[in-house]
PDB file of N, CA and C in Angstrom:
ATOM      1  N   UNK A   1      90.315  20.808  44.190  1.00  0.00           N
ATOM      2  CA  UNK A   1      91.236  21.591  43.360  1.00  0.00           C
ATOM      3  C   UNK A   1      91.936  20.695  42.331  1.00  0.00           C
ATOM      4  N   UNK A   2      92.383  19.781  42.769  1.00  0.00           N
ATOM      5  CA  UNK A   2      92.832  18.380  41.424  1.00  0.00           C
ATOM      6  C   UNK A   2      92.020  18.400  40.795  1.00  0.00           C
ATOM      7  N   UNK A   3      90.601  18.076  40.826  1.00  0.00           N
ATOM      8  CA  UNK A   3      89.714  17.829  39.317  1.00  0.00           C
ATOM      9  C   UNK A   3      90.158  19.247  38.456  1.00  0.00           C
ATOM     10  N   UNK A   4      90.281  20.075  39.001  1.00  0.00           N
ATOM     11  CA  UNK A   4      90.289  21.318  37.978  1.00  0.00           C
ATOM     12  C   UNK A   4      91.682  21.239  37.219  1.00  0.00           C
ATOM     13  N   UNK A   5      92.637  20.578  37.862  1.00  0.00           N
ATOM     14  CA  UNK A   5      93.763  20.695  37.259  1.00  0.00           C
ATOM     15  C   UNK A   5      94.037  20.325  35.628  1.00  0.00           C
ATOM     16  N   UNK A   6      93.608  18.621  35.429  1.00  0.00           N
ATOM     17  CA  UNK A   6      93.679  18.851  33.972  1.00  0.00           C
ATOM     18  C   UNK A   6      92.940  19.366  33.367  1.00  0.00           C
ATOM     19  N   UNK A   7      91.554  19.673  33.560  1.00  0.00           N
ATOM     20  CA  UNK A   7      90.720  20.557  33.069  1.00  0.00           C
ATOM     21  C   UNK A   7      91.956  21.809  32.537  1.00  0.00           C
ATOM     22  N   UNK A   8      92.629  22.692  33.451  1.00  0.00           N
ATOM     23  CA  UNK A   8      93.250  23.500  32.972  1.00  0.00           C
ATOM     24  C   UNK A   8      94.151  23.233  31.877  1.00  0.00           C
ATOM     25  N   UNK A   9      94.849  22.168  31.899  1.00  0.00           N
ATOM     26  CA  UNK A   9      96.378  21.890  31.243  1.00  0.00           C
ATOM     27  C   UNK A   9      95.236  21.601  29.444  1.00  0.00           C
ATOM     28  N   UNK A  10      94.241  20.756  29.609  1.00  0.00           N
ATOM     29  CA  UNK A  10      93.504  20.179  28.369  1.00  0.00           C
ATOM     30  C   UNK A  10      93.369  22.003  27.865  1.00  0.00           C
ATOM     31  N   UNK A  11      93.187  22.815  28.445  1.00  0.00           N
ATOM     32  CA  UNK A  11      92.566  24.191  28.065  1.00  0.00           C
ATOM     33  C   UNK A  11      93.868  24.727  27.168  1.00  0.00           C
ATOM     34  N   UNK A  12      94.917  24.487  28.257  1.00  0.00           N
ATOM     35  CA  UNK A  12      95.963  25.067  27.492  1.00  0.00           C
ATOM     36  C   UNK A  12      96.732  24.542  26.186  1.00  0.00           C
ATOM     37  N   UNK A  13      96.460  23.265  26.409  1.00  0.00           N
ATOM     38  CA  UNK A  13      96.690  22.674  25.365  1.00  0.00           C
ATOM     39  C   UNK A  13      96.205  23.368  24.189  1.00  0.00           C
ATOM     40  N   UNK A  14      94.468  23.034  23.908  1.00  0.00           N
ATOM     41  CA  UNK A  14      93.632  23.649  23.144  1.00  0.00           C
ATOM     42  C   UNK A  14      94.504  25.455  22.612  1.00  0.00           C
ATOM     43  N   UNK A  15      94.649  25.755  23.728  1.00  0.00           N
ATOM     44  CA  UNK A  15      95.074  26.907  23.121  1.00  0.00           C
ATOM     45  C   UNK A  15      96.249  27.130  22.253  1.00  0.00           C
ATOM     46  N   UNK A  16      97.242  25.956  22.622  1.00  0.00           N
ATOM     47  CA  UNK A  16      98.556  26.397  21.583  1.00  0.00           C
ATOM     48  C   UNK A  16      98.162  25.551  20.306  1.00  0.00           C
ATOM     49  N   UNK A  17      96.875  24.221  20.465  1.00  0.00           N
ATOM     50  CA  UNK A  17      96.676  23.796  19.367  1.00  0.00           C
ATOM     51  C   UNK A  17      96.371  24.644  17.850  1.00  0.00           C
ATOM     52  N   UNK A  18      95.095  25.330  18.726  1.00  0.00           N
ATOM     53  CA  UNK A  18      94.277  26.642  18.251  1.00  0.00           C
ATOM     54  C   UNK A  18      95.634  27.761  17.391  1.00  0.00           C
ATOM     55  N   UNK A  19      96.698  27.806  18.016  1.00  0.00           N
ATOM     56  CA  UNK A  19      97.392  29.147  17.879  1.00  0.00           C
ATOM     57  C   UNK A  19      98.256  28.177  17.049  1.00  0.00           C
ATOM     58  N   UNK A  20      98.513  26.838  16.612  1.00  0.00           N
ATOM     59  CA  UNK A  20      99.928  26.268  15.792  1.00  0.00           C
ATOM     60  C   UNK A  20      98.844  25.914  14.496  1.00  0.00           C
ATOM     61  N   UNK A  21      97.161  25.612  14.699  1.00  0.00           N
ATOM     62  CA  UNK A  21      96.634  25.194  13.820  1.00  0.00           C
ATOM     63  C   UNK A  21      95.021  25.771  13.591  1.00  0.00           C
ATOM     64  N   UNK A  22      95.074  27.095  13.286  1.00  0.00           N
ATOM     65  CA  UNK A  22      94.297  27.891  13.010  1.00  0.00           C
ATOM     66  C   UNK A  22      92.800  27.463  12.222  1.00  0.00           C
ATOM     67  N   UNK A  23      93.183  27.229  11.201  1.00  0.00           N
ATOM     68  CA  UNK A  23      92.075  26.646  10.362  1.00  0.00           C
ATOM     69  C   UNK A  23      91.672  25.155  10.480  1.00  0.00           C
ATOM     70  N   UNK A  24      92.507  24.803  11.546  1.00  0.00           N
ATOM     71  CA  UNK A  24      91.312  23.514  11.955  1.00  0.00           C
ATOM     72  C   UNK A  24      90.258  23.217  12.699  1.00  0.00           C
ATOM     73  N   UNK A  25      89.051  23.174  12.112  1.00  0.00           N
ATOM     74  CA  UNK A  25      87.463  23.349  13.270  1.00  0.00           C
ATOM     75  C   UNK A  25      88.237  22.223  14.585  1.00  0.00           C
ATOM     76  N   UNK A  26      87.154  22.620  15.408  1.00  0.00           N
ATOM     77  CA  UNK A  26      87.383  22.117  17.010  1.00  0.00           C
ATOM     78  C   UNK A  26      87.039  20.454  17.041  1.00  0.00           C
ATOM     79  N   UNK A  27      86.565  20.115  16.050  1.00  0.00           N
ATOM     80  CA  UNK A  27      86.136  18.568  16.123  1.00  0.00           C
ATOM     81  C   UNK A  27      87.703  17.874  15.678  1.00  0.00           C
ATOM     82  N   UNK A  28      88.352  18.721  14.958  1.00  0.00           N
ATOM     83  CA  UNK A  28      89.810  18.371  14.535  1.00  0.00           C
ATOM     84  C   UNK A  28      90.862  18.297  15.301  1.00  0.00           C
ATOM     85  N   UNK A  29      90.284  19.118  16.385  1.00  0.00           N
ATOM     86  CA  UNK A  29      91.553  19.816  17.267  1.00  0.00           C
ATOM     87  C   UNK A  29      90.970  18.163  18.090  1.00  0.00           C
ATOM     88  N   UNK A  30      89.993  18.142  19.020  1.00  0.00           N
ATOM     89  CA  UNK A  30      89.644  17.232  19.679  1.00  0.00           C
ATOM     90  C   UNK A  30      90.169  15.676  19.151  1.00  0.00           C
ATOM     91  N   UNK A  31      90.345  15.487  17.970  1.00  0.00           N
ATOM     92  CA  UNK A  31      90.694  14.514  17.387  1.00  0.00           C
ATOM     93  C   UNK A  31      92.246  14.651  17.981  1.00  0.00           C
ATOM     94  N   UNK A  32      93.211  15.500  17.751  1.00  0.00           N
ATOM     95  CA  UNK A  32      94.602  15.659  17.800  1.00  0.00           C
ATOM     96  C   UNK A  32      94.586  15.565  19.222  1.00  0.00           C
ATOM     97  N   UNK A  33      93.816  16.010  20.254  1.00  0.00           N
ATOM     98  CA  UNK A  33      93.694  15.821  21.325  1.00  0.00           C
ATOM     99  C   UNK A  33      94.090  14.399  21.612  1.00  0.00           C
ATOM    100  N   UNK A  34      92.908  13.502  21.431  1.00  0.00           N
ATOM    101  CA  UNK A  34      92.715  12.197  21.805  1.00  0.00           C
ATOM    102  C   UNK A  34      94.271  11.034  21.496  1.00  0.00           C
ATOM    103  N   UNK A  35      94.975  11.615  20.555  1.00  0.00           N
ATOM    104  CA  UNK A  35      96.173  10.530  20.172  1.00  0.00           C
ATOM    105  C   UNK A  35      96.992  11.098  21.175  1.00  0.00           C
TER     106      UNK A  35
END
């Protein structure tokens, strides 16, 4: 059940990224991810 955990939190992340920064493709978002 731990491995799944950040799996989830990285998801949610993605999602408020997605929802604060719309028009940025996913290779962008992944970038903002990584810092």
């Amino acid at each position: 059940m731990k491995r799944s955990d950040p799996q989830v939190a990285l998801r949610m992340q993605l999602k408020e990224l997605a929802a604060a920064r719309v028009r940025y493709g996913y290779r962008r978002k992944h970038i903002l991810l990584r810092r």
